[in-house]
Protein backbone atom coordinates (compact mmCIF):
# COMPACT_ATOMS: atom_id res chain seq x y z
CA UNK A 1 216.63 -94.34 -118.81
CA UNK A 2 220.31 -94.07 -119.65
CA UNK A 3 219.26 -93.62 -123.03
CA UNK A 4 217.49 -90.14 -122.32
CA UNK A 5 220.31 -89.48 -120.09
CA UNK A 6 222.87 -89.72 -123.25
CA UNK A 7 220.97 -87.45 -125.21
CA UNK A 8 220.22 -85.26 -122.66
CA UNK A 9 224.09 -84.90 -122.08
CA UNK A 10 225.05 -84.99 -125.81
CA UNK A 11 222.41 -82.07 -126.65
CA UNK A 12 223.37 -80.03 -123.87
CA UNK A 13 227.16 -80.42 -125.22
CA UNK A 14 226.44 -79.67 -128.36
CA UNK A 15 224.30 -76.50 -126.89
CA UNK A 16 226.80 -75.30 -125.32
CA UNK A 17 229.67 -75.74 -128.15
CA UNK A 18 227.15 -74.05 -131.06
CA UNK A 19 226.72 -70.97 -128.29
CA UNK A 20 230.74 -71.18 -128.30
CA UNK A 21 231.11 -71.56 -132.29
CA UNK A 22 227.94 -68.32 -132.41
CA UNK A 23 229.78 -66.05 -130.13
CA UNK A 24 233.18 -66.87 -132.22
CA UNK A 25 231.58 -66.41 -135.33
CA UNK A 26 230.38 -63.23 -134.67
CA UNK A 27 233.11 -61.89 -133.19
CA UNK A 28 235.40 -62.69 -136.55
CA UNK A 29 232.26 -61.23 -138.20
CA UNK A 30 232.68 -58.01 -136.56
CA UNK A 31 236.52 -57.39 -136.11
CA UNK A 32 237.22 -58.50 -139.85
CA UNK A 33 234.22 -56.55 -141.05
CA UNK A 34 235.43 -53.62 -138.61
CA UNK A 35 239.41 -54.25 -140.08
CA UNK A 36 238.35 -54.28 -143.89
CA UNK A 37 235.93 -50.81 -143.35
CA UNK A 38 239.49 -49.59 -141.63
CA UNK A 39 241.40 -50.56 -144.10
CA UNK A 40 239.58 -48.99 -147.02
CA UNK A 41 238.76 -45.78 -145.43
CA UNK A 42 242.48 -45.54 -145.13
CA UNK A 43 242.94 -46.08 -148.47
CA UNK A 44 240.80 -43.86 -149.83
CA UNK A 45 242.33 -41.24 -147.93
CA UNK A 46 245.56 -41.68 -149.02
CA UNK A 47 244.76 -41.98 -152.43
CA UNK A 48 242.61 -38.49 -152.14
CA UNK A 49 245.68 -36.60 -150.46
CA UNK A 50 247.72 -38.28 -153.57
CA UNK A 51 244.49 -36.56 -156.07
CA UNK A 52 245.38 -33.31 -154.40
CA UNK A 53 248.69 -33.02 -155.54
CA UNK A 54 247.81 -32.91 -159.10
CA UNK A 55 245.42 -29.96 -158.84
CA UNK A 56 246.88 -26.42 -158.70
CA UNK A 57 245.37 -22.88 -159.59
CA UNK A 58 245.85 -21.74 -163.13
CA UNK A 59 244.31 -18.54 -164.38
CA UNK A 60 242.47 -18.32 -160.85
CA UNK A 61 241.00 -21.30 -161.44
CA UNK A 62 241.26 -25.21 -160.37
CA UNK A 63 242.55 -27.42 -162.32
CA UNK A 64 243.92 -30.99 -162.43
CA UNK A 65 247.00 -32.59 -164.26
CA UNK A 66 246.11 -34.60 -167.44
CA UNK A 67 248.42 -36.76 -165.77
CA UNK A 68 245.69 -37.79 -163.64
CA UNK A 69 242.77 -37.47 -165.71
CA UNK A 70 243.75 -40.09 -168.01
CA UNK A 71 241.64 -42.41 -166.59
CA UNK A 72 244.40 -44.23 -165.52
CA UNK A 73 243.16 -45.09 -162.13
CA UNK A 74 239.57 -45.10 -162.89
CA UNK A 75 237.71 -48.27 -161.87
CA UNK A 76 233.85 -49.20 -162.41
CA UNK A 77 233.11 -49.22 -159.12
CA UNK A 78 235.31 -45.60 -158.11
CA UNK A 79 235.27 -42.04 -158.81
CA UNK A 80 237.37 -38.80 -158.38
CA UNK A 81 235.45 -35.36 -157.93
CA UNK A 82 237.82 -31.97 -157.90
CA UNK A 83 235.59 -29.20 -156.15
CA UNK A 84 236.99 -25.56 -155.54
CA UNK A 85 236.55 -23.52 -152.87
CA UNK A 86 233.15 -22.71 -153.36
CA UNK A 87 232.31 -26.49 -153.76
CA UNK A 88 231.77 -26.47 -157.76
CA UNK A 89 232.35 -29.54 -159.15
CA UNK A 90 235.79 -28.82 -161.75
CA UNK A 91 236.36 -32.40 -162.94
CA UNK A 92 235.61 -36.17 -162.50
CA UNK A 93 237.40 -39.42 -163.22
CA UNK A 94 235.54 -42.51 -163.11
CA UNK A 95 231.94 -44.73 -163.72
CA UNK A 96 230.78 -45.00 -161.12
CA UNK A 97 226.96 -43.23 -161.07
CA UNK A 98 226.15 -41.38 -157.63
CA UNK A 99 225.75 -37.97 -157.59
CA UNK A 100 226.61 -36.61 -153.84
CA UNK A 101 226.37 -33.25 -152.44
CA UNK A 102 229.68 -32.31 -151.16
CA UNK A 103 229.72 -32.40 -147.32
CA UNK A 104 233.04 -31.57 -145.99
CA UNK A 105 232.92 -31.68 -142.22
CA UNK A 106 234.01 -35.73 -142.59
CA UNK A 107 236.63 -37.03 -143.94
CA UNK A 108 234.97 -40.31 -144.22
CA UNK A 109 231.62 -40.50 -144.98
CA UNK A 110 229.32 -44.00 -145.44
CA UNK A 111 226.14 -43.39 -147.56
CA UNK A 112 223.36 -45.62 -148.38
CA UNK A 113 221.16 -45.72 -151.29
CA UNK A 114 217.66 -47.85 -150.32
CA UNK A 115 216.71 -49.62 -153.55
CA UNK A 116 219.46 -48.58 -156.11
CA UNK A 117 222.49 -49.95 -157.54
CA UNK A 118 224.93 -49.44 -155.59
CA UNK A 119 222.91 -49.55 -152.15
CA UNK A 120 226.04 -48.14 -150.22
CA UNK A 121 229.34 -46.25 -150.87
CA UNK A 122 231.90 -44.63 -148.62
CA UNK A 123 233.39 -41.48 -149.46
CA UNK A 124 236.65 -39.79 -148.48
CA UNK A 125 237.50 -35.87 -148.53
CA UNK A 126 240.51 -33.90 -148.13
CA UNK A 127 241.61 -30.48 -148.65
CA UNK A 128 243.69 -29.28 -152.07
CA UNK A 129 246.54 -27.32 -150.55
CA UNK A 130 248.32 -25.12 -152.62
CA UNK A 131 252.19 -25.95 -152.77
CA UNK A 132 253.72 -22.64 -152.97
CA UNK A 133 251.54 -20.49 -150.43
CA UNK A 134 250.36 -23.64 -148.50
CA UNK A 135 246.56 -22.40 -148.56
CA UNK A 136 243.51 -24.22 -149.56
CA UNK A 137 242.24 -23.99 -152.97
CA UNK A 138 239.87 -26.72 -152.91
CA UNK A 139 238.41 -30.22 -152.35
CA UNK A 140 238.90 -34.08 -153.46
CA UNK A 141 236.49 -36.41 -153.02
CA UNK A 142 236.72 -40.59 -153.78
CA UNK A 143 233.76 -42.28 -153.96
CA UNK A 144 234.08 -46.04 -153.84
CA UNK A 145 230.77 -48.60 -154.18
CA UNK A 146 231.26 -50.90 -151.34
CA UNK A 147 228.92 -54.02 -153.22
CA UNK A 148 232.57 -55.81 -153.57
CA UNK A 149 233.19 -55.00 -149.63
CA UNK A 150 229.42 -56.96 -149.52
CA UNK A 151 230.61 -59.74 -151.63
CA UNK A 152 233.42 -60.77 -149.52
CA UNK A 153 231.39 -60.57 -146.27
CA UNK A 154 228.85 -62.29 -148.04
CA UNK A 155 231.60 -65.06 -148.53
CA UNK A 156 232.97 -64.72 -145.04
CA UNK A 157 229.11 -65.62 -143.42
CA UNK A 158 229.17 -68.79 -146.02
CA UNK A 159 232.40 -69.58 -144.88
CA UNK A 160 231.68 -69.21 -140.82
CA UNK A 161 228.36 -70.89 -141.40
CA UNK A 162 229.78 -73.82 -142.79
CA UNK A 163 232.73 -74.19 -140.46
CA UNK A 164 229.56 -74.01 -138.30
CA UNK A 165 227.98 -77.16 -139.75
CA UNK A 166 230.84 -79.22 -139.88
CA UNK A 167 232.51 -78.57 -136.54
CA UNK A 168 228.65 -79.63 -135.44
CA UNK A 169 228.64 -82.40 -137.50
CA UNK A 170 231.82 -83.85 -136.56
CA UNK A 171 231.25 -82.69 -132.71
CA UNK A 172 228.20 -84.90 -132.69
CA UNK A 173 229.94 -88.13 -134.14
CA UNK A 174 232.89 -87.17 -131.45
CA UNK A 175 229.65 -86.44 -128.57
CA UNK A 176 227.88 -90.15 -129.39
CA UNK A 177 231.27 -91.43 -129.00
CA UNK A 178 232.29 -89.64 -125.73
CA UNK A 179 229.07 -89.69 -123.57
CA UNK A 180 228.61 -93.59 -124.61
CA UNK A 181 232.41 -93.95 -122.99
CA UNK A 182 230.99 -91.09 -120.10
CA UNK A 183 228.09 -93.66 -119.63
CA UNK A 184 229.74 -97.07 -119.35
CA UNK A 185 230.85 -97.05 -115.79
CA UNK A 186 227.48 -94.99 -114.54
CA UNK A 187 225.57 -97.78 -116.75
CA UNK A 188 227.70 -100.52 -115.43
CA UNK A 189 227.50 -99.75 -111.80
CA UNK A 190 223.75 -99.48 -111.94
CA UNK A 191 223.45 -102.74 -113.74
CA UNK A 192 225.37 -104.51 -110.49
CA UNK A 193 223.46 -102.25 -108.17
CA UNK A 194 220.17 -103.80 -110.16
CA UNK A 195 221.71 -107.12 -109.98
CA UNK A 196 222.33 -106.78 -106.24
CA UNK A 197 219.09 -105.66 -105.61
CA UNK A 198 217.58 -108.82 -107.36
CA UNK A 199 219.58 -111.10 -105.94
CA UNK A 200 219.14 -109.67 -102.13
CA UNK A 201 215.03 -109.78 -102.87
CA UNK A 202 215.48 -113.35 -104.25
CA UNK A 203 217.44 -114.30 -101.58
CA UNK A 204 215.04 -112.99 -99.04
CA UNK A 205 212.59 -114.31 -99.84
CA UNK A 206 213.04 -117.79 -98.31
CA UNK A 207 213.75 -116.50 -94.78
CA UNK A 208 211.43 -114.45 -94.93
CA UNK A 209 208.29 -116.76 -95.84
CA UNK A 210 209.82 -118.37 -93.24
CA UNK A 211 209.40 -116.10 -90.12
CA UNK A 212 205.70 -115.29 -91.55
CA UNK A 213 205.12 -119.08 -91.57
CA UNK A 214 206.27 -119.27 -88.12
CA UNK A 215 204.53 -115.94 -86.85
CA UNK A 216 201.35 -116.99 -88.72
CA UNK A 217 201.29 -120.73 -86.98
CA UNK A 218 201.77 -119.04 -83.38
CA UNK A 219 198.89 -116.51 -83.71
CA UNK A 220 196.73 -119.33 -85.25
CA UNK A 221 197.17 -121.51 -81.95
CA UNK A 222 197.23 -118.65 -78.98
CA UNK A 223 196.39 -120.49 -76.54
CA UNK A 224 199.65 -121.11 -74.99
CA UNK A 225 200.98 -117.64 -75.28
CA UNK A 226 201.22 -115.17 -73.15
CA UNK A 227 199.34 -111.74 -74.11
CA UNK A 228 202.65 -109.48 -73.89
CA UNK A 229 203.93 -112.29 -76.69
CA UNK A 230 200.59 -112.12 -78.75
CA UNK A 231 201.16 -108.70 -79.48
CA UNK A 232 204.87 -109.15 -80.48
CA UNK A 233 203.68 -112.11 -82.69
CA UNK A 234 201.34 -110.01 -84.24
CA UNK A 235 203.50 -107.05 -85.08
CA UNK A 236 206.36 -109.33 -86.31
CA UNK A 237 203.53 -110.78 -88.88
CA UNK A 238 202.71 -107.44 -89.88
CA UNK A 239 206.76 -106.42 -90.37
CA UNK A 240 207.26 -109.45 -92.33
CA UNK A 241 204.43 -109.07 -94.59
CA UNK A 242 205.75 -105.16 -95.40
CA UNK A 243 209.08 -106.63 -95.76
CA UNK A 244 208.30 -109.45 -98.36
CA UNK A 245 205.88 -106.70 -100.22
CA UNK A 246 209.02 -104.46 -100.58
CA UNK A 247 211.08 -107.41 -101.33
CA UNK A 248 208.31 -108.50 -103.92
CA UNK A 249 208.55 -105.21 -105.49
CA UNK A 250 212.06 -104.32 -105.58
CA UNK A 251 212.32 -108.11 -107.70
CA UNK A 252 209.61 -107.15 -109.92
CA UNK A 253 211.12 -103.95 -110.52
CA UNK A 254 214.10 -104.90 -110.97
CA UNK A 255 213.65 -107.70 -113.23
CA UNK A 256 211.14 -105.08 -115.36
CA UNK A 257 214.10 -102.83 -115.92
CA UNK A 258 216.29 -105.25 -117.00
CA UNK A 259 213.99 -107.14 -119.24
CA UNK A 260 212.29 -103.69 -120.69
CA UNK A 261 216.57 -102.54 -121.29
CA UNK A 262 217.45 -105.99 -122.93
CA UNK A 263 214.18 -106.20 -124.82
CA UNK A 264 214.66 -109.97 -124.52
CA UNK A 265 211.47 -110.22 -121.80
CA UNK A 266 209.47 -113.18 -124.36
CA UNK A 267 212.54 -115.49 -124.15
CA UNK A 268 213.20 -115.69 -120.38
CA UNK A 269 209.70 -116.38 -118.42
CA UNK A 270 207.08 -114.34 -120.39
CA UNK A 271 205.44 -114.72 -123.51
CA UNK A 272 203.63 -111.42 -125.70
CA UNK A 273 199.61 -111.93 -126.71
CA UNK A 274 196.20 -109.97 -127.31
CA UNK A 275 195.20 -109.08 -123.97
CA UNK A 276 191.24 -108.19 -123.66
CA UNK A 277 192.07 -104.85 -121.71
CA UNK A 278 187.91 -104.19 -121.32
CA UNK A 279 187.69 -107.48 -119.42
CA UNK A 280 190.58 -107.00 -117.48
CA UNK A 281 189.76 -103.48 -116.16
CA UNK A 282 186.10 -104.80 -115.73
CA UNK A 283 187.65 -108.25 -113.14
CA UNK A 284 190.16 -105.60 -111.43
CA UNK A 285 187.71 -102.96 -110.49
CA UNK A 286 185.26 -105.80 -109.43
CA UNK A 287 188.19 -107.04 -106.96
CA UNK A 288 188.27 -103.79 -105.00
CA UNK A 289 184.46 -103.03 -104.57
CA UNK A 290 184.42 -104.24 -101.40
CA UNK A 291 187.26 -101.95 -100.12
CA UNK A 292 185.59 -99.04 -101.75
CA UNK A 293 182.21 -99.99 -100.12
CA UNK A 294 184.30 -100.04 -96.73
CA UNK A 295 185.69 -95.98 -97.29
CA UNK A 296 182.04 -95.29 -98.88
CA UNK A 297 183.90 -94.18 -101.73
CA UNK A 298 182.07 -93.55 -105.28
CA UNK A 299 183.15 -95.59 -107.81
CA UNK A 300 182.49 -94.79 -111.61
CA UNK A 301 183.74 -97.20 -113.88
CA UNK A 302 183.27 -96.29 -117.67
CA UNK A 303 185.32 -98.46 -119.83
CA UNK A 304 184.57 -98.77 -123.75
CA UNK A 305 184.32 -102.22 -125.15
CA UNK A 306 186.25 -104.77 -127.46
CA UNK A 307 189.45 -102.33 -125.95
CA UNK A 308 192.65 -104.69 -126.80
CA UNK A 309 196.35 -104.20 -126.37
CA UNK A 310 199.43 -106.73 -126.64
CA UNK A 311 201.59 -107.51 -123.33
CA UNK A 312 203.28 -109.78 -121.21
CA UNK A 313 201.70 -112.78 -119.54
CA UNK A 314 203.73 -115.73 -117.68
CA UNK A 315 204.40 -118.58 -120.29
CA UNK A 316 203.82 -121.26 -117.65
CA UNK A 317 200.38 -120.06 -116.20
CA UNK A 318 198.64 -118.14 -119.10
CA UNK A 319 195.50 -118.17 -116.61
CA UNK A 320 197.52 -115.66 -114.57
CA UNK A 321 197.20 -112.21 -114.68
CA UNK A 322 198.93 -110.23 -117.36
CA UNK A 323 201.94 -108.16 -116.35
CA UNK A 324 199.49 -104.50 -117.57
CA UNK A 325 197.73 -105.34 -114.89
CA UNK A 326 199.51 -104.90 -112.16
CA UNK A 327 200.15 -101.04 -113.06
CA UNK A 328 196.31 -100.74 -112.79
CA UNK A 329 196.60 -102.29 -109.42
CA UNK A 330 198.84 -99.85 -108.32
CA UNK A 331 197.38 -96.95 -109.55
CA UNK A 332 193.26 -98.04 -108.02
CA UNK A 333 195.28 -98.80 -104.35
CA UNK A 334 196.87 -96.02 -104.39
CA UNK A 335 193.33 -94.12 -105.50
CA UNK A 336 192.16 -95.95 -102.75
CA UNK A 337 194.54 -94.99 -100.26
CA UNK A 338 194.78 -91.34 -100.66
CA UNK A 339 191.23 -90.63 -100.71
CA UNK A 340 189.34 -90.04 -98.15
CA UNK A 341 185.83 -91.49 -96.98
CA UNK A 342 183.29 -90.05 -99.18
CA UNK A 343 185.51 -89.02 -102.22
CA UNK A 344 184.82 -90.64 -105.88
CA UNK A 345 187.39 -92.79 -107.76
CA UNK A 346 186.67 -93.19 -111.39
CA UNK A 347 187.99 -95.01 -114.54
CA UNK A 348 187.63 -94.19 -117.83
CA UNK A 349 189.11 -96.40 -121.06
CA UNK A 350 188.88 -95.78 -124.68
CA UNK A 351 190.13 -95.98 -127.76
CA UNK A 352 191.88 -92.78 -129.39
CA UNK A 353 193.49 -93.33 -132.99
CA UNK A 354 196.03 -96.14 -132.46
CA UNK A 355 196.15 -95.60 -128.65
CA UNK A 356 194.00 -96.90 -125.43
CA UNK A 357 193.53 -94.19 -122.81
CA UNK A 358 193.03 -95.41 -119.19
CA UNK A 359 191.69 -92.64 -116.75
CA UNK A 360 192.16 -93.62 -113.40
CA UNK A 361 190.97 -90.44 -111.51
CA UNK A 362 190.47 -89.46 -107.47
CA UNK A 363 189.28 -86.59 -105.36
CA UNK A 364 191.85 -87.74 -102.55
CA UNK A 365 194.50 -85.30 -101.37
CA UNK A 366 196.42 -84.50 -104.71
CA UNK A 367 199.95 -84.04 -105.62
CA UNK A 368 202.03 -80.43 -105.10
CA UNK A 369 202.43 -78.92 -108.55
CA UNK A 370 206.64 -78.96 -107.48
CA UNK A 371 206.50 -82.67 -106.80
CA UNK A 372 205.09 -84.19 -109.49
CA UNK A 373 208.39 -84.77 -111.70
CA UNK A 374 209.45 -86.85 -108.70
CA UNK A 375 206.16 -89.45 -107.90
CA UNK A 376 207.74 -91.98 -110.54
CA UNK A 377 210.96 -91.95 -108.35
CA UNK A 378 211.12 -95.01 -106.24
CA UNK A 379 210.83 -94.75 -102.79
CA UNK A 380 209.11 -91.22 -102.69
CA UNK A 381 206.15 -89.75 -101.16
CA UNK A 382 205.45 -86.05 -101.01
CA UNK A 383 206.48 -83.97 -97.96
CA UNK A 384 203.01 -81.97 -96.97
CA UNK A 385 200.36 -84.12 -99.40
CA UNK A 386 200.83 -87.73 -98.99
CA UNK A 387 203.11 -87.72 -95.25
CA UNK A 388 199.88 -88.67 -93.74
CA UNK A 389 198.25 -90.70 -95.72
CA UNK A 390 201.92 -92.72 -95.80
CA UNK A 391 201.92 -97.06 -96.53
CA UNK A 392 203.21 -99.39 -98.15
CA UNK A 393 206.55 -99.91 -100.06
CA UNK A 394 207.08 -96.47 -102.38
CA UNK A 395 207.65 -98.63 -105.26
CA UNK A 396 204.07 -98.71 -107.08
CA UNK A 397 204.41 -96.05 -109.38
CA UNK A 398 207.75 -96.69 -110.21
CA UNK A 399 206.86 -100.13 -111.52
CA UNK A 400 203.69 -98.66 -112.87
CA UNK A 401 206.29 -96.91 -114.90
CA UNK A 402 208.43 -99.98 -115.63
CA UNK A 403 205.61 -102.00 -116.61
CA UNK A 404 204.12 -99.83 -118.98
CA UNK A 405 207.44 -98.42 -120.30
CA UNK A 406 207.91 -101.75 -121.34
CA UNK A 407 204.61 -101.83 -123.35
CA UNK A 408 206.25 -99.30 -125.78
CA UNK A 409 203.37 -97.08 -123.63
CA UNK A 410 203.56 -93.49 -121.94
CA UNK A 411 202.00 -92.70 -118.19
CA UNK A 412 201.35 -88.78 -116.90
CA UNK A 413 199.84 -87.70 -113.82
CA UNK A 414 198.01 -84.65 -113.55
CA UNK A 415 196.79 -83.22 -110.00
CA UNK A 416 196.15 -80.32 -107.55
CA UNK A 417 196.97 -80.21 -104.29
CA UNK A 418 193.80 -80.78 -101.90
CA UNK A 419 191.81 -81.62 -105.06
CA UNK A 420 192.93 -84.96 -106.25
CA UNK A 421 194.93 -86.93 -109.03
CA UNK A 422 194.49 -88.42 -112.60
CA UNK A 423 196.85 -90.76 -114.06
CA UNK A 424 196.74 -91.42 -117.82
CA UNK A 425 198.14 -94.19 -119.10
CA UNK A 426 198.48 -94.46 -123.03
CA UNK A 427 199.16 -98.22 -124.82
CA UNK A 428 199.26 -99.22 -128.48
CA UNK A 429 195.76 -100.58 -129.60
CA UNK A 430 195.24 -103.65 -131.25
CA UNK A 431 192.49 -102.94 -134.04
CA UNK A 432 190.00 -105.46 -134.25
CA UNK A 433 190.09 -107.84 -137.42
C-alpha cells in the first residue's frame, strides 16, 4: 500500500516539475529565438543603410563604389543587390543563390523556400538617398540565409532537452529520496496503529469468550430466569458474537498486512504448499448449500479440474483450511447476503495462461458505478445499494484483498446497480508435472 502511495507521490512530483522544466524550456525557446531574429534584422539594416552610402548617380545612372564591390564583405551565406529607381537590378556582391523580386513596402522581409537549399532567408531594404539633394535614387537589399540562425536553435533544443533529462534524472534520485523520508512517519504511525489494533483484538479476545461463555450457559439452563432477562441474555449473546467476529477480523487483517509487508509470513505460523484449488472450491460451495436452499437461491458451480495454486496453510494443523480460502468465504457470504430470494449465485474457475480465474458472480442488489473504488476499504458499505441489506463486520473484502494480495494475486469487482456483482480473483497457477 505505501508502496503505490510513494510512486504515486514521486510521479506526480516529477509531473509536475517536467510541466515546470516544458513551460521554461519553451519560453527560452521563444524569447532567445525572438532576441536572435531581432538582433539580425537589426543588423542587416544597418549594414544596408551603410551599402547606401557607397552608391551615388553618375552619368544619370546608379552606381556603387569599388570600394564596396570588392567583395570585401561578401560571405557564402549573404548578398548585396543595388536596384534604381525603377527596381533594375545595377550590381550584386555575394554567393549566395536566391533570386527575389524586389518588394519594397518592408523593410524586413522573411522568405521561405519549401524544398531548396537555403529553405529560408530574411531580407532587409532601405532607400539610396542621394547626399547632395537628399532624394532617393534607389534601393539596397541584403539577403542573408538563415540555415546558421537554424543551426544554433537546433543546438539550443539539444541543449534544453538535455538539461531536460538530467534535471529529471537527478530529480528522481532526489524524489526516491524525499518521499521515502515524506513516508516514514505516515508509514510508522500506521505500523503502531496496526500494532494497536492487533494487540486490542488479541487482548479481547479472552473477555470476550468469556461473556459468550457465560451468556451461552444462562440461555442453555432458562429455567430460573425471568423472561425480561431471557431476552437480555439473548441479545448480549448475539453482541458478543458480532464483537468477537470483528475482533476476529480486525486480527486476521491485521496480521495479513503485516505478514504480506514483511514477506516473512512462512517463518512465523504459516508454511507455503500446492493447494488443490478444484477441491477446495468444490468442499466450500458444498458448506453453504444449505443456506442457499434456505433463500431458494440458484447455485451454478462450474469449476475446471486439476486447478492448483501455492498459499498459506497453518504449520501446526495442515488439515486446516488454507488461508485462499477464506477470501472465497467472504466473497460466497457476501453473494449470499446481498441477494435476494430467488436470485442465482454462480462460480466459475479456470485456468488462463499462467493464471486461475475464480468467478464468483450474483444477481443481488449490485454496487453504484461511484462506489466501487471504495468496497475494498474497510469498514464500508454503500450508501443507497447495500444500507439495507447491512451485517456483519465491513471487513470481508478488505481481507479478501489482504489475503490474496499476499498470494502475489489481483481481485476486481465488476457490477451494476440493481443488477448484481462479479468478483474476479486472479492467482498464479501451478502447472501440473
Amino acid at each position: 500500500m505505501f508502496d503505490r502511495l510513494r510512486w504515486q507521490l514521486l510521479l506526480s512530483y516529477l509531473a509536475v516539475f517536467t510541466a515546470i522544466l516544458g513551460v521554461f524550456a519553451i519560453a527560452v525557446r521563444l524569447v532567445f529565438g525572438y532576441s536572435l531574429r531581432q538582433s539580425l534584422s537589426q543588423e542587416l539594416v544597418i549594414l544596408a543603410e551603410v551599402a547606401a552610402t557607397h552608391a551615388e548617380i553618375q552619368n544619370n545612372r546608379l552606381t556603387v563604389g569599388d570600394e564596396f564591390t570588392d567583395r570585401s564583405l561578401a560571405l557564402p551565406d549573404r548578398k548585396f543587390e543595388w536596384f534604381d529607381l525603377q527596381q533594375r537590378l545595377v550590381d550584386k556582391v555575394g554567393d549566395l543563390n536566391v533570386n527575389l523580386p524586389l518588394n519594397t513596402k518592408d523593410s524586413v522581409q522573411f522568405n521561405k523556400y519549401p524544398g531548396q537549399k537555403p529553405d529560408e532567408t530574411i531580407s532587409a531594404v532601405v532607400p539610396i538617398i542621394e547626399r547632395d539633394n537628399r532624394q532617393q535614387i534607389g534601393y539596397v537589399r541584403i539577403t542573408q540565409s538563415l540555415d546558421a540562425l537554424d543551426r544554433t536553435f537546433h543546438q539550443l533544443d539539444i541543449g534544453l532537452i538535455s538539461g531536460m533529462i538530467i534535471s529529471l534524472a537527478i530529480s528522481s534520485g532526489a524524489g526516491i529520496w524525499l518521499t521515502r523520508r515524506a513516508m516514514k512517519p505516515a508509514i510508522s504511525s500506521y505500523q503502531q496503529l496496526q500494532q494497536f489494533t492487533a494487540d486490542a483484538a488479541h487482548e479481547l479476545r479472552s473477555p470476550l469468550m468469556a461473556v459468550k461463555t457465560n451468556a451461552s450457559t444462562a440461555l442453555k439452563y432458562p429455567d430460573g430466569i425471568r423472561s425480561g432477562d431471557l431476552k437480555k441474555f439473548t441479545a448480549i449473546a448475539s453482541a458478543t458474537e458480532q464483537i468477537i467476529t470483528l475482533t476476529e477480523d480486525l486480527l486476521l487483517l491485521a496480521r495479513a498486512e503485516k505478514d504480506c509487508r514483511s514477506d516473512k509470513l512462512h517463518q512465523i505460523d504459516r508454511t507455503i504448499e500446492q493447494i488443490d484449488l478444484t477441491l477446495l472450491l468444490q468442499q466450500i460451495a458444498a458448506t453453504y448449500r444449505s443456506q442457499l436452499d434456505a433463500k431458494s437461491l440458484e447455485f451454478d458451480l462450474n469449476i475446471q479440474s486439476n486447478l492448483s495454486v501455492r498459499g498459506y496453510i497453518s504449520s501446526p494443523d495442515r488439515q486446516a483450511m488454507p488461508l485462499i480460502g477464506r477470501v472465497f468465504i467472504n466473497l460466497i457470504e457476501n453473494a449470499i447476503h446481498y441477494t435476494p430470494s430467488g436470485g442465482k449465485i454462480s462460480i466459475l474457475a479456470h485456468q488462463i495462461d499462467r493464471q486461475v480465474e475464480i468467478r464468483i458472480s450474483d444477481t443481488g442488489v449490485g454496487i453504484a458505478a461511484d462506489e466501487l473504488e471504495r468496497i475494498f476499504d474497510r469498514f464500508w458499505r454503500g450508501d443507497r445499494s447495500r444500507t439495507r441489506w447491512a451485517g456483519g463486520s465491513g471487513l470481508g473484502l478488505a481481507i479478501a484483498k489482504s489475503i490474496v494480495e499476499q498470494h502475489h494475486g489481483s481481485i476486481s469487482v465488476q457490477s451494476k446497480l440493481g443488477q448484481g456483482s462479479q468478483f474476479i480473483v486472479r492467482l498464479p497457477a501451478i502447472f501440473p508435472s
